[in-house]
Structure formats: C-alpha cells, structure tokens
Protein backbone atom coordinates (compact mmCIF):
# COMPACT_ATOMS: atom_id res chain seq x y z
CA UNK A 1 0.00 0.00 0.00
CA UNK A 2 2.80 2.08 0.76
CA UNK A 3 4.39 1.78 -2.40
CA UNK A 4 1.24 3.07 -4.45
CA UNK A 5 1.05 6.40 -2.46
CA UNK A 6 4.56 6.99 -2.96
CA UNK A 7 4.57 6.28 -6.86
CA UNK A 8 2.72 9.51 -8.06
CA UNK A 9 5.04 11.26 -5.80
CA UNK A 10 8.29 9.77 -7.14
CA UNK A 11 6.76 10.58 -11.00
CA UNK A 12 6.17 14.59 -9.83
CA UNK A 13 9.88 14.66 -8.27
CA UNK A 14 11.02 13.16 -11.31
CA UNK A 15 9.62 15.59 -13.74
CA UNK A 16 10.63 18.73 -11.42
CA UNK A 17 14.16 17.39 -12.14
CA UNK A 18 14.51 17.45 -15.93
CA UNK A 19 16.63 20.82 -16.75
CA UNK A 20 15.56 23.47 -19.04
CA UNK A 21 16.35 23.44 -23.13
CA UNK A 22 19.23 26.15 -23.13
CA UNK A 23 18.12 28.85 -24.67
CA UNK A 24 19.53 30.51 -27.87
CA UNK A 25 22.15 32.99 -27.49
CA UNK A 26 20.41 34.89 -30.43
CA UNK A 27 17.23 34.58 -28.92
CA UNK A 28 18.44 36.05 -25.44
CA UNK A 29 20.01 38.56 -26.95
CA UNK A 30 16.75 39.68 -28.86
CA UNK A 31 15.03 39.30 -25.77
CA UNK A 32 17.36 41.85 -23.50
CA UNK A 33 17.04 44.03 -26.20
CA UNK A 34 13.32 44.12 -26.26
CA UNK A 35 13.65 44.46 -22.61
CA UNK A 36 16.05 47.01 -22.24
CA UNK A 37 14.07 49.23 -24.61
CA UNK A 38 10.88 48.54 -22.19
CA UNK A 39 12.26 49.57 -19.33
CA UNK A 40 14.46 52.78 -20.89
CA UNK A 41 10.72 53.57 -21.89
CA UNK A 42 8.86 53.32 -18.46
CA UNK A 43 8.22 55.94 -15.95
CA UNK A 44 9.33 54.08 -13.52
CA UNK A 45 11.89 51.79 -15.14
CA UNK A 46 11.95 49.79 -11.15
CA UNK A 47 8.35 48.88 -11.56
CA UNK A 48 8.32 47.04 -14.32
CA UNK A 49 7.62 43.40 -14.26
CA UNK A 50 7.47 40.48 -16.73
CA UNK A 51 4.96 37.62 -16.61
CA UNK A 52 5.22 34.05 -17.74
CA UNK A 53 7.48 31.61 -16.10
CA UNK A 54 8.24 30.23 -19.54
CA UNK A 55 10.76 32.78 -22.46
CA UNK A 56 8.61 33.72 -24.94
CA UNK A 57 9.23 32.48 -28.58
CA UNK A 58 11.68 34.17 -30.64
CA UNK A 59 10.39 34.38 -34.15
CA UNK A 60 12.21 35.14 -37.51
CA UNK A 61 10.91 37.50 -40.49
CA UNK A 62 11.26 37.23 -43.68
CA UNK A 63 14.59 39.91 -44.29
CA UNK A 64 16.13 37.73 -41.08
CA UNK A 65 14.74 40.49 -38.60
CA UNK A 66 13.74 38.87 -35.32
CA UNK A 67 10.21 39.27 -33.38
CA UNK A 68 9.23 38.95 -30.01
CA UNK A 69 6.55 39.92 -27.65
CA UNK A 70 6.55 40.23 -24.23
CA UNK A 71 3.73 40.61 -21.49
CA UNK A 72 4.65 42.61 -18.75
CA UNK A 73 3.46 45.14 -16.25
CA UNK A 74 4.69 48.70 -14.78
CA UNK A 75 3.15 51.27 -13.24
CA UNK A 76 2.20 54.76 -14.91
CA UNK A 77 2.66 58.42 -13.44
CA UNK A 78 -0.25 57.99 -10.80
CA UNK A 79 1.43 55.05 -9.39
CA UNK A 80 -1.23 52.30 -10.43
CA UNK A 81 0.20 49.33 -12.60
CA UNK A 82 -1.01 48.30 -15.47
CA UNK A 83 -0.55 44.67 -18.09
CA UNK A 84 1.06 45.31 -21.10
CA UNK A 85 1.91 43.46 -24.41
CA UNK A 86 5.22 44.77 -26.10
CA UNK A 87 6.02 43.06 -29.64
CA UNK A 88 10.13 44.58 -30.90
CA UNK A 89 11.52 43.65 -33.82
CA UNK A 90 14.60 43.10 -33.03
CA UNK A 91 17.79 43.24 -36.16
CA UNK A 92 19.01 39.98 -37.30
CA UNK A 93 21.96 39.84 -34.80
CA UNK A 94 19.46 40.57 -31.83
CA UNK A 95 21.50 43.88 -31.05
CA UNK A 96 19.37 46.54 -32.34
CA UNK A 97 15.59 47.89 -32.21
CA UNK A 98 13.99 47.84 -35.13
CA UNK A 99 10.37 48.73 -33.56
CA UNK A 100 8.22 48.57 -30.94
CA UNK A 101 4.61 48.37 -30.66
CA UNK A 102 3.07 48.46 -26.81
CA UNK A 103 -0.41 48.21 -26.14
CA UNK A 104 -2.92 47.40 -23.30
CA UNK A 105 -3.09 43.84 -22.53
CA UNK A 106 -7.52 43.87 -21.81
C-alpha cells in the first residue's frame, strides 16, 4: 500500500528534475534588447515586471529580422500598474531595435 502512495510522488519529483532546453544565445540577446528598450521607456523603469514563467518564442521575419513579444506590467505616473503586451523587432543579430509596438493587454 505504501508503495502506491509513494509512486505519483516519485513521478512529480522526477519531472521537477529534468533541466531546461538552453536557450539561444540569439534569442536572449533579442530578448534583453526588447527588454532594455521597455524599461528605458517606463516611468518608472523599477516597476516594471514580466509575466510568464516560460521565455517567450523568438520568431524570424522574412529579411532575417527577429520578433518577439513580451507581457509585462509597470506602473504609470499615478502610481497604479497596469498589463502590457510589447512586440520589438529586433535586427538579425538581436542587437538593435527595429520597432516597438506596446499596447494594453484587456
């Protein structure tokens, strides 16, 4: 009997331990900049936030460009936060802002 209880709990601990895919170092670096550019942009660069456990996906255009979005939060001149959806377009070698669109996440 004791053996069944313990078997779903030896399958959860086993799952917790397989490591994360390593990301991209093209796709991080698109990512920072996308970030960086958020929080140069806030009011209150120390109140932003990102949500989602999980790195968004790092897709490619067509001319090589690369496009992410992020969903984040930050709070605005009268102190009250807000959810936000950035998407950059980020240049090919994930260094440089091509643009930015922000709006409301409701």
């Amino acid at each position: 009997m004791k053996t069944l209880t313990l078997l779903p709990m030896m399958f959860a601990l086993a799952a917790c331990g397989k490591p994360a895919a390593p990301e991209n170092p093209l796709d991080a670096a698109a990512r920072r900049t996308c970030m960086n550019t958020i929080e140069s942009r806030a009011i209150n660069s120390k109140s932003v936030s990102y949500i989602g456990d999980a790195p968004s996906p790092v897709t490619r255009g067509a001319n090589g460009q690369l496009e992410v979005s992020l969903k984040f939060s930050a709070k605005n001149e009268m102190n009250i936060a807000s959810t936000m959806i950035a998407r950059c377009v980020v240049s090919a070698d994930g260094k440089t802002l091509v643009d930015i669109a922000v709006k409301d996440s409701r």
